[in-house]
ModelCIF file with pLDDT and N, C-alpha, C, O atoms, coordinates in Angstrom:
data_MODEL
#
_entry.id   MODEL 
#
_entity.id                         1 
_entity.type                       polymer 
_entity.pdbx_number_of_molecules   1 
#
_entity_poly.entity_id                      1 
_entity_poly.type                           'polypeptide(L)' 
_entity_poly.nstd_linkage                   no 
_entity_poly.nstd_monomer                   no 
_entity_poly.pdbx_seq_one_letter_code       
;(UNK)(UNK)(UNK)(UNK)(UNK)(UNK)(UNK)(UNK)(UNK)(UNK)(UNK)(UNK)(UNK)(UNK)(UNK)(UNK)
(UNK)(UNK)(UNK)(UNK)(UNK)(UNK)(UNK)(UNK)(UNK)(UNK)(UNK)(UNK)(UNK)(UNK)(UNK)(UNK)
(UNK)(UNK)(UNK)(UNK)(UNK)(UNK)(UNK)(UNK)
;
_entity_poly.pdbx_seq_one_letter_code_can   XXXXXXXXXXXXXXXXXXXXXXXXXXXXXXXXXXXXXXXX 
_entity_poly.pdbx_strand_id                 A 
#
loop_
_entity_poly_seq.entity_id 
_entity_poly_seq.num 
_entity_poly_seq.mon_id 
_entity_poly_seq.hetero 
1 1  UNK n 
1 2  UNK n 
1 3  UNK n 
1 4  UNK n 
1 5  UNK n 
1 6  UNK n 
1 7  UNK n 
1 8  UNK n 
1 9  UNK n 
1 10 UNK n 
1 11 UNK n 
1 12 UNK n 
1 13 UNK n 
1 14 UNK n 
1 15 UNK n 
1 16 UNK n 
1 17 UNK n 
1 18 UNK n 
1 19 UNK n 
1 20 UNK n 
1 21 UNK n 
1 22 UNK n 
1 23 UNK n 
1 24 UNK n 
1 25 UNK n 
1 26 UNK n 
1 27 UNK n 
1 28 UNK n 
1 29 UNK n 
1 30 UNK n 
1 31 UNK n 
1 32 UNK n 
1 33 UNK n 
1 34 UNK n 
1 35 UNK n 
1 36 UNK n 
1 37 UNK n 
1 38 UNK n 
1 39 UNK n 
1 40 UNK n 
#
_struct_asym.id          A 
_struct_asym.entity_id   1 
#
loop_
_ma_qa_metric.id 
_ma_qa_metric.mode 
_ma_qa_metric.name 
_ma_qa_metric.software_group_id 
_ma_qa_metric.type 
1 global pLDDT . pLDDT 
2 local  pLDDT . pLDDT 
#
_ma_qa_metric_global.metric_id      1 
_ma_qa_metric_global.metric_value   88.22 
_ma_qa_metric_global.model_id       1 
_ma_qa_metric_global.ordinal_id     1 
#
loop_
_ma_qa_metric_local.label_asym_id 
_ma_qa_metric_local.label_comp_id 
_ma_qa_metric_local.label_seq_id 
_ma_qa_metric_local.metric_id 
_ma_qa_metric_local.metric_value 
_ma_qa_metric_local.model_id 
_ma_qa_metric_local.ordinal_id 
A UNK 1  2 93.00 1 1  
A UNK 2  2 93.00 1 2  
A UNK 3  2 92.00 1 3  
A UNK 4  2 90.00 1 4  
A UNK 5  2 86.00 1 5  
A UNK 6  2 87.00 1 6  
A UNK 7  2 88.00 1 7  
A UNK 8  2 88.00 1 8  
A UNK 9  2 89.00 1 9  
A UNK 10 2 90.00 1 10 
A UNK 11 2 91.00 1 11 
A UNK 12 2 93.00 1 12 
A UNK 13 2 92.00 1 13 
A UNK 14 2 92.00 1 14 
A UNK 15 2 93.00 1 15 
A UNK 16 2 94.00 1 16 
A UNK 17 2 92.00 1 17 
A UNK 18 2 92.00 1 18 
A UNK 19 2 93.00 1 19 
A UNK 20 2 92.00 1 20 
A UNK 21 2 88.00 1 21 
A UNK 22 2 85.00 1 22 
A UNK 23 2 85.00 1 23 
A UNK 24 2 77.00 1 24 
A UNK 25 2 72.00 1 25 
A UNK 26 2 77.00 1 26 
A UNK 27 2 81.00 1 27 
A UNK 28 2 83.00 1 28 
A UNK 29 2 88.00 1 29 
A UNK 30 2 87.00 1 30 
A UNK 31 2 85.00 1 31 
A UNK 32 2 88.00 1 32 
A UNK 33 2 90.00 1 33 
A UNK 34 2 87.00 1 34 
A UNK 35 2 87.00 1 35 
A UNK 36 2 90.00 1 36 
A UNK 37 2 91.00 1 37 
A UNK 38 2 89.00 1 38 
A UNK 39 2 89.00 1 39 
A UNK 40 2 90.00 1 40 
#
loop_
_atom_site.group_PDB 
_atom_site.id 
_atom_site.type_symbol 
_atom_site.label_atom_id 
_atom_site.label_alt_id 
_atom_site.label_comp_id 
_atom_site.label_asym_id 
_atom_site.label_entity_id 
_atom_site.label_seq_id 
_atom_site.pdbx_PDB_ins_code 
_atom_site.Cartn_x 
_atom_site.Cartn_y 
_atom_site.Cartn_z 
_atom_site.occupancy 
_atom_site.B_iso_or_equiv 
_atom_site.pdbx_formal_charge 
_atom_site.auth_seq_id 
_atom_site.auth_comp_id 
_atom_site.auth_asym_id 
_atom_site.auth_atom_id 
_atom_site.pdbx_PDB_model_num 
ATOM 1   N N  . UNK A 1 1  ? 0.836  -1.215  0.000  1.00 93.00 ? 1  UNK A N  1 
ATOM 2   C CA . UNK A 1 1  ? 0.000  0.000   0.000  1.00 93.00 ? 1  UNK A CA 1 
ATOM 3   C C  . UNK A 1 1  ? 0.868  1.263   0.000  1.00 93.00 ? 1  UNK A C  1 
ATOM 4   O O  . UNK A 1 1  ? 0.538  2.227   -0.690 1.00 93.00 ? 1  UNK A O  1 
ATOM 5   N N  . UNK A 1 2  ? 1.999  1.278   0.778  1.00 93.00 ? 2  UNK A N  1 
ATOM 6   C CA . UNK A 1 2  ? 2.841  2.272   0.772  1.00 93.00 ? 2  UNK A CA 1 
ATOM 7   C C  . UNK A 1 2  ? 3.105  2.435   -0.665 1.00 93.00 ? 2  UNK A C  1 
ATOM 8   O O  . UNK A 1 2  ? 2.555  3.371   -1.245 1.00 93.00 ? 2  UNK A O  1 
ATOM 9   N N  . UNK A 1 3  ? 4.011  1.502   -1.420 1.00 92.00 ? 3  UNK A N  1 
ATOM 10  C CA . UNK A 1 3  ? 4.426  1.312   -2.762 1.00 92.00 ? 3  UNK A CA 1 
ATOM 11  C C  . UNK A 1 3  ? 3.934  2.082   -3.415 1.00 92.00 ? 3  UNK A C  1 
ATOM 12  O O  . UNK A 1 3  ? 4.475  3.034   -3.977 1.00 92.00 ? 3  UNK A O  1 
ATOM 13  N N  . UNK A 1 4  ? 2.267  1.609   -3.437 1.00 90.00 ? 4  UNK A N  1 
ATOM 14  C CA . UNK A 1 4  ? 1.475  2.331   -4.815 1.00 90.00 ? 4  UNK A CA 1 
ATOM 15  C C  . UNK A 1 4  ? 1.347  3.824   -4.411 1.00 90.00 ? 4  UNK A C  1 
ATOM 16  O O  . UNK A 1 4  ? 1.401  4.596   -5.369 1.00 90.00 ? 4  UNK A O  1 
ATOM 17  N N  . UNK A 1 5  ? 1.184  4.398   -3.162 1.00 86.00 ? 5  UNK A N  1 
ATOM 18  C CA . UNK A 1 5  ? 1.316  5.509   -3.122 1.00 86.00 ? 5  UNK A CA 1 
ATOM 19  C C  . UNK A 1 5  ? 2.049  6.751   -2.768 1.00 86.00 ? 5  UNK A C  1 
ATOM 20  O O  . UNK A 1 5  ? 1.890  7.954   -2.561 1.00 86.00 ? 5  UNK A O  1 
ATOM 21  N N  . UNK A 1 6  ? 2.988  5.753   -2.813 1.00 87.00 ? 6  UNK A N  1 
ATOM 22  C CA . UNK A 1 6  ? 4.445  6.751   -2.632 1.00 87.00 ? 6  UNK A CA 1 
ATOM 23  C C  . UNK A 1 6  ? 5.992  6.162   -3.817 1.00 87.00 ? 6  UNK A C  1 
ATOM 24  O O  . UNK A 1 6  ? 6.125  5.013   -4.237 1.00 87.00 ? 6  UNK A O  1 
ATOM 25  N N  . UNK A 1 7  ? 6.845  7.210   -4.072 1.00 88.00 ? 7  UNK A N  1 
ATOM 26  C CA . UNK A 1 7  ? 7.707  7.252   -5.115 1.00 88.00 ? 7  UNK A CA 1 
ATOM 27  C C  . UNK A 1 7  ? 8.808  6.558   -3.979 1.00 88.00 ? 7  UNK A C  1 
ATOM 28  O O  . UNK A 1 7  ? 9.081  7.184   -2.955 1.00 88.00 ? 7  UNK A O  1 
ATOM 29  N N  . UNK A 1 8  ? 9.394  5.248   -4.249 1.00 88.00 ? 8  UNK A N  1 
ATOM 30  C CA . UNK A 1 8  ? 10.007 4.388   -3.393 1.00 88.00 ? 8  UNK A CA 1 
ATOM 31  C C  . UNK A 1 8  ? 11.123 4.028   -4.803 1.00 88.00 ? 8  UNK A C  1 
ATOM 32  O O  . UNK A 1 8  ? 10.882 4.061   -6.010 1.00 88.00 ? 8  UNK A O  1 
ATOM 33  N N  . UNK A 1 9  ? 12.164 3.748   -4.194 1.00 89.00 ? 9  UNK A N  1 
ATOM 34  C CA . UNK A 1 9  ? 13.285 3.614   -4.906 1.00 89.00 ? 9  UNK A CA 1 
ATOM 35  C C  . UNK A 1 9  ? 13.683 2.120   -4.871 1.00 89.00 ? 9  UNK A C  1 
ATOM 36  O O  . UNK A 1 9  ? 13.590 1.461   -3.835 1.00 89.00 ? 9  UNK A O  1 
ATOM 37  N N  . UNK A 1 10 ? 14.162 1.572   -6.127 1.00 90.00 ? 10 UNK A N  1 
ATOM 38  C CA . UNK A 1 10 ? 14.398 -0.211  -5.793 1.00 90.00 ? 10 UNK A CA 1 
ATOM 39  C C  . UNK A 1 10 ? 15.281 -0.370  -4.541 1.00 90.00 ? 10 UNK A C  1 
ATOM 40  O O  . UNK A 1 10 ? 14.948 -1.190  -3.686 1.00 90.00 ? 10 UNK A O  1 
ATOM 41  N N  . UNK A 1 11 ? 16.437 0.406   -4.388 1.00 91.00 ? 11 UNK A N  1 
ATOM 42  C CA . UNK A 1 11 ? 17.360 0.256   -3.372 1.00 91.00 ? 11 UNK A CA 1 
ATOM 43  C C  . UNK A 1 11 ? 16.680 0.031   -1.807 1.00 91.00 ? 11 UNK A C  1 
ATOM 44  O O  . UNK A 1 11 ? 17.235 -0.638  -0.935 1.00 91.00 ? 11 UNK A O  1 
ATOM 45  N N  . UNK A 1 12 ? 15.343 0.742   -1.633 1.00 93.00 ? 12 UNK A N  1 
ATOM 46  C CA . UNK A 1 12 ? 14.677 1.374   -0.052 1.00 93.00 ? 12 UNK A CA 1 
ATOM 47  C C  . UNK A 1 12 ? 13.549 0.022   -0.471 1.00 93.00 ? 12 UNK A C  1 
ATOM 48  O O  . UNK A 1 12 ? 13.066 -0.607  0.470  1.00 93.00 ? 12 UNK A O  1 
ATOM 49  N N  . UNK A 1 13 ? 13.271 -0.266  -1.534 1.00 92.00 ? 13 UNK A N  1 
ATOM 50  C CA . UNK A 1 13 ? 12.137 -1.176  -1.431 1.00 92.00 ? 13 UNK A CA 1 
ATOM 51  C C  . UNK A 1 13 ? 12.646 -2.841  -1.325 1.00 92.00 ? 13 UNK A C  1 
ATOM 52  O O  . UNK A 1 13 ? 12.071 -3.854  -0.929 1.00 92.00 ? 13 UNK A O  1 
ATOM 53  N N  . UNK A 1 14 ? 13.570 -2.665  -1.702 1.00 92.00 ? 14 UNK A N  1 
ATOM 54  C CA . UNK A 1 14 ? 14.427 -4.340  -1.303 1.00 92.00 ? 14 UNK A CA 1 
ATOM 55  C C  . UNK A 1 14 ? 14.832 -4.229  -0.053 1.00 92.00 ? 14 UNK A C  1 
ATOM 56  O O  . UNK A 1 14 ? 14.658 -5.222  0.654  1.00 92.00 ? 14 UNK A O  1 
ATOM 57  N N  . UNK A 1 15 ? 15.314 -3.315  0.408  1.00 93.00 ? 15 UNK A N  1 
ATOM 58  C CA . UNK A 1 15 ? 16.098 -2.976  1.942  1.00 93.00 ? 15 UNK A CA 1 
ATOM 59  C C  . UNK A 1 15 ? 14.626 -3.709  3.147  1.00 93.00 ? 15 UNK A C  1 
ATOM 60  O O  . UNK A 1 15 ? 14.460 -4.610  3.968  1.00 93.00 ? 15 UNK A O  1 
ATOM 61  N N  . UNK A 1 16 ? 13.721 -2.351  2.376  1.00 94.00 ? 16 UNK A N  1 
ATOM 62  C CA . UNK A 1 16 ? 12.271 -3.212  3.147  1.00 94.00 ? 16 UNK A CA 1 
ATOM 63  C C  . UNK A 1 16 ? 11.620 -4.111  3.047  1.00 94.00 ? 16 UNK A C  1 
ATOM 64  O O  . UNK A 1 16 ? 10.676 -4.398  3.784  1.00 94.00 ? 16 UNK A O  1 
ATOM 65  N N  . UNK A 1 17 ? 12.031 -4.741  2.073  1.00 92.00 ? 17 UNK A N  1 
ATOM 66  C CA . UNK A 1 17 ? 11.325 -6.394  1.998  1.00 92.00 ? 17 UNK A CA 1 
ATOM 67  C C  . UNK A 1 17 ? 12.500 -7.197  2.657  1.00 92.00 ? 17 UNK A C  1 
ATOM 68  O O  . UNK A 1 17 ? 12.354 -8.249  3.279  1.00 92.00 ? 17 UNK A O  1 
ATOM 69  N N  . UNK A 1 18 ? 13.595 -6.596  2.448  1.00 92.00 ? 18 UNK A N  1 
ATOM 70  C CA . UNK A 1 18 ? 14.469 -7.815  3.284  1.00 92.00 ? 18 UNK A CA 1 
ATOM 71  C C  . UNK A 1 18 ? 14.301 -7.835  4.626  1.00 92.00 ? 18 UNK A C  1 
ATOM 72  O O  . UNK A 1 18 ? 14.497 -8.944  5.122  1.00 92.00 ? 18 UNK A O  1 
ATOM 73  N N  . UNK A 1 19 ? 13.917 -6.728  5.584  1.00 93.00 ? 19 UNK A N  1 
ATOM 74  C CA . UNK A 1 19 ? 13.710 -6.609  6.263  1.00 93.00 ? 19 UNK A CA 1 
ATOM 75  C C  . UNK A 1 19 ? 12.833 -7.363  6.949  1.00 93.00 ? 19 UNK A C  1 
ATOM 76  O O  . UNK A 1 19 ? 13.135 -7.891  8.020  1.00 93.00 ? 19 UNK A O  1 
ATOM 77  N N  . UNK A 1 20 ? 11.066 -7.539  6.099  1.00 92.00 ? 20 UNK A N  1 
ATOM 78  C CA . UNK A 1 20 ? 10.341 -8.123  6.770  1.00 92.00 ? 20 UNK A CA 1 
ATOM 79  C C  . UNK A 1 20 ? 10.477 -9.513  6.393  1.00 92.00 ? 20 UNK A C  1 
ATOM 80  O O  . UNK A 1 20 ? 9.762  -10.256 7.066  1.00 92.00 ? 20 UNK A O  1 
ATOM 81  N N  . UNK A 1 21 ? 11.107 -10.017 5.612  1.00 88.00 ? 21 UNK A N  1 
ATOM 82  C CA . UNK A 1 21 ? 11.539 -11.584 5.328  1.00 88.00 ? 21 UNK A CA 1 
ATOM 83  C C  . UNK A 1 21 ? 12.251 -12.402 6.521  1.00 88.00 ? 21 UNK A C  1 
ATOM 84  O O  . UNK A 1 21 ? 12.130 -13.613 6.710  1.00 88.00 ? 21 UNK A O  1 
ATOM 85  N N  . UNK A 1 22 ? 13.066 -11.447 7.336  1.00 85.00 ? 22 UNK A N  1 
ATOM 86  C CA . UNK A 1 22 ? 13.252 -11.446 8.768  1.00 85.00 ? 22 UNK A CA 1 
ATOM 87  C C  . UNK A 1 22 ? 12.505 -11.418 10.335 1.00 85.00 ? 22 UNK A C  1 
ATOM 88  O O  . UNK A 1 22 ? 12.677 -11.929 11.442 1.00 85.00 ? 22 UNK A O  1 
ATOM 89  N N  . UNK A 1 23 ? 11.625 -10.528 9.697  1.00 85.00 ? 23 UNK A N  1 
ATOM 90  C CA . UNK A 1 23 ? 10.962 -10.097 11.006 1.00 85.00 ? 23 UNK A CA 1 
ATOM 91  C C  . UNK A 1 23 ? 10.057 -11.372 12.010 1.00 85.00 ? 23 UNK A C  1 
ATOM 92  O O  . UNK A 1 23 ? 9.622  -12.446 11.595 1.00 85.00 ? 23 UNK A O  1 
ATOM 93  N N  . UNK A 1 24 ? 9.981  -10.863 13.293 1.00 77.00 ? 24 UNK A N  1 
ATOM 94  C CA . UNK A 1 24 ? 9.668  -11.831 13.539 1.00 77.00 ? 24 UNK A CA 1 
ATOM 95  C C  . UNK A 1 24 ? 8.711  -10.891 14.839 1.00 77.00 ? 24 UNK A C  1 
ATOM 96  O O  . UNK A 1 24 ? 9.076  -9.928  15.514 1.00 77.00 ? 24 UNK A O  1 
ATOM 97  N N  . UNK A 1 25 ? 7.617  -11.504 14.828 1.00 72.00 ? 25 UNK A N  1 
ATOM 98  C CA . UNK A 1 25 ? 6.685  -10.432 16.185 1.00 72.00 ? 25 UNK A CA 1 
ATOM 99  C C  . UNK A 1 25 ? 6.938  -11.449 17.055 1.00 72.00 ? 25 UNK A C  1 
ATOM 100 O O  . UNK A 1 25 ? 7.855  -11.860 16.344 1.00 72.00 ? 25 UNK A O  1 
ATOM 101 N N  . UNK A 1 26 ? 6.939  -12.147 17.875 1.00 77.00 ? 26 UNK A N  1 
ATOM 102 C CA . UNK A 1 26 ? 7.046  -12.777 19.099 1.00 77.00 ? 26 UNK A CA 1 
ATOM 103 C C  . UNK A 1 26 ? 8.206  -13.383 19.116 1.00 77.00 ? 26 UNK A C  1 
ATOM 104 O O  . UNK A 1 26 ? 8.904  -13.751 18.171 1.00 77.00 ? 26 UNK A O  1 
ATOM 105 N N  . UNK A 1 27 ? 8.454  -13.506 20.823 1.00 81.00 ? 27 UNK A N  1 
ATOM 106 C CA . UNK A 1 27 ? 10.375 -14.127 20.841 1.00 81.00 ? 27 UNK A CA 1 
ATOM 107 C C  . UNK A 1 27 ? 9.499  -15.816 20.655 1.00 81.00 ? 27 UNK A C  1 
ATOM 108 O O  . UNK A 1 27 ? 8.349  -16.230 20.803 1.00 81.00 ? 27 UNK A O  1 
ATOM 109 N N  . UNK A 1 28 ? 10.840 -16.392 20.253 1.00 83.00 ? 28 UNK A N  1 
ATOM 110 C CA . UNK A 1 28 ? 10.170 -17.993 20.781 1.00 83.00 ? 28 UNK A CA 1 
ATOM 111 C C  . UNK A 1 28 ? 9.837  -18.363 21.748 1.00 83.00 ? 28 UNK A C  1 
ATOM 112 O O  . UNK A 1 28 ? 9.216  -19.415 21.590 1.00 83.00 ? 28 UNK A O  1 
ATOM 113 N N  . UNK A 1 29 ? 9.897  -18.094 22.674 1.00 88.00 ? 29 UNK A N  1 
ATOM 114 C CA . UNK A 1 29 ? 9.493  -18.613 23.997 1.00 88.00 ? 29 UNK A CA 1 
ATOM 115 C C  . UNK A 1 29 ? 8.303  -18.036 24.253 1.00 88.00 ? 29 UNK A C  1 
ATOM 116 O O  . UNK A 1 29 ? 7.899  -18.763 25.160 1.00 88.00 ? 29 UNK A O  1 
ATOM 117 N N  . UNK A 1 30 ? 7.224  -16.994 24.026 1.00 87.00 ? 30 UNK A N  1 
ATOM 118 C CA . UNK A 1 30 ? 6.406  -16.539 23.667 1.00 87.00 ? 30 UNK A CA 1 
ATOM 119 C C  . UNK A 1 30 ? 5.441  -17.548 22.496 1.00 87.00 ? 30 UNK A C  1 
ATOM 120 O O  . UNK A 1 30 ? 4.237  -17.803 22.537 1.00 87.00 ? 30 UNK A O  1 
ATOM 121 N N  . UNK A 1 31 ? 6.163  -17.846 21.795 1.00 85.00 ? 31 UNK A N  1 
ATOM 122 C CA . UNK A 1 31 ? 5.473  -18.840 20.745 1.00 85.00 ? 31 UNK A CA 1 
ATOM 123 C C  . UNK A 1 31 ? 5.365  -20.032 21.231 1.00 85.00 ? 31 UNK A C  1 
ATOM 124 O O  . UNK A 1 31 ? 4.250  -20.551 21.272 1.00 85.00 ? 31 UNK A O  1 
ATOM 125 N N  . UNK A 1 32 ? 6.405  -20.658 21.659 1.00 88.00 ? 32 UNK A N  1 
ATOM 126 C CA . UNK A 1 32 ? 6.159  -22.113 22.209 1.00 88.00 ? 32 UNK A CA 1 
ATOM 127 C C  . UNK A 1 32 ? 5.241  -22.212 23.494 1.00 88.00 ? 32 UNK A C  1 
ATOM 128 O O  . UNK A 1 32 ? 4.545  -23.186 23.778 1.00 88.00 ? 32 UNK A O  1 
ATOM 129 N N  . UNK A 1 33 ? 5.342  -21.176 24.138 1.00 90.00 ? 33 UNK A N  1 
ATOM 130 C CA . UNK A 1 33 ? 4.235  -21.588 25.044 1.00 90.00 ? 33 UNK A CA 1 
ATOM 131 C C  . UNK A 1 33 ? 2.587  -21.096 24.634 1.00 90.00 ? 33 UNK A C  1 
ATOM 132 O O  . UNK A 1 33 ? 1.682  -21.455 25.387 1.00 90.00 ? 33 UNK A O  1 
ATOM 133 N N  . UNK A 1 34 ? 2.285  -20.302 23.463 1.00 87.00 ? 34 UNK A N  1 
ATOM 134 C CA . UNK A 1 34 ? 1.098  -20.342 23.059 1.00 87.00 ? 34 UNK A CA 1 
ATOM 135 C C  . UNK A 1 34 ? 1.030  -21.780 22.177 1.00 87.00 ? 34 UNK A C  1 
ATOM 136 O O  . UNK A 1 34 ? 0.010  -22.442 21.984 1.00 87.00 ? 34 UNK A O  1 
ATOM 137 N N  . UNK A 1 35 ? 1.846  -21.963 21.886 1.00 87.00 ? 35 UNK A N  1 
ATOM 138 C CA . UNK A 1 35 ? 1.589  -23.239 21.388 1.00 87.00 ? 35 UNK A CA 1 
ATOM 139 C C  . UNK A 1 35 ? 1.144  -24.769 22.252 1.00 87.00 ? 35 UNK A C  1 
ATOM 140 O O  . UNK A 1 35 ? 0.349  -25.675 21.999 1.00 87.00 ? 35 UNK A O  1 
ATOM 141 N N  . UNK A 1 36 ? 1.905  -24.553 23.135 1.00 90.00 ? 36 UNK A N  1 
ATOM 142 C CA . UNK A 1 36 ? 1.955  -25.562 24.220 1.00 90.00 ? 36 UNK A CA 1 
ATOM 143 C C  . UNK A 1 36 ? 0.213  -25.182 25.032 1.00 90.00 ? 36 UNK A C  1 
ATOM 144 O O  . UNK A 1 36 ? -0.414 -26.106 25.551 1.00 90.00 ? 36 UNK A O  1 
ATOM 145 N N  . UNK A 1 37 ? -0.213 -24.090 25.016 1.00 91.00 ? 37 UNK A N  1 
ATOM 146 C CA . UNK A 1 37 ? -1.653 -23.533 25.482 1.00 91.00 ? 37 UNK A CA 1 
ATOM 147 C C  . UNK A 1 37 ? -2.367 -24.450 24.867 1.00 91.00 ? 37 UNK A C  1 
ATOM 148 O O  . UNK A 1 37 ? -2.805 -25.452 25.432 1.00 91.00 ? 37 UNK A O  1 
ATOM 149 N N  . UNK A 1 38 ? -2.588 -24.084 23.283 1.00 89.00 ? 38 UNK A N  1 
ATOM 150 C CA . UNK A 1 38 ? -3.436 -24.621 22.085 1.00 89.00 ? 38 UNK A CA 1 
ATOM 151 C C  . UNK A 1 38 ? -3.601 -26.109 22.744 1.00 89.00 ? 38 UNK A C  1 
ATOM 152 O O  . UNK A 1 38 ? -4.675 -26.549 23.156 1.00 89.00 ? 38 UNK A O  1 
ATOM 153 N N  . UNK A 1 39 ? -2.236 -26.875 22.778 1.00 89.00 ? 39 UNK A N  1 
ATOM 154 C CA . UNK A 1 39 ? -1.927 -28.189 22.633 1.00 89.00 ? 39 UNK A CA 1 
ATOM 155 C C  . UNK A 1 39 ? -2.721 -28.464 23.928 1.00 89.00 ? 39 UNK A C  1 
ATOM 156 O O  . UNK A 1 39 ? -3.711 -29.180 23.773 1.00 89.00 ? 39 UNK A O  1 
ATOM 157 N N  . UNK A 1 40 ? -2.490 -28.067 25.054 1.00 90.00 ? 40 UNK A N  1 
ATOM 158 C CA . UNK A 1 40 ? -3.325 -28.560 26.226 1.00 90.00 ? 40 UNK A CA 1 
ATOM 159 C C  . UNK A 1 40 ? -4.990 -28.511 26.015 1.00 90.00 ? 40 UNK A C  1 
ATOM 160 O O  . UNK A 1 40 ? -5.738 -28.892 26.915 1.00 90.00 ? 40 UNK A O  1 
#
């Protein structure tokens, strides 16, 4: 959504996709124990 409405440069738009190809919202230990929740 940003993209289409803003003038983004290949250099800033790969930088930011590499970025979120990384990202990660919760630590693991955060994850494994919602997981371990589900599972119970």
């Amino acid at each position: 959504r940003y993209f289409v409405g803003h003038e983004v440069s290949f250099e800033e738009a790969t930088a930011r996709l590499d970025e979120i190809s990384v990202a990660s919202s919760y630590h693991p230990m955060v994850m494994a124990a919602g997981g371990a929740v589900g599972s119970s």
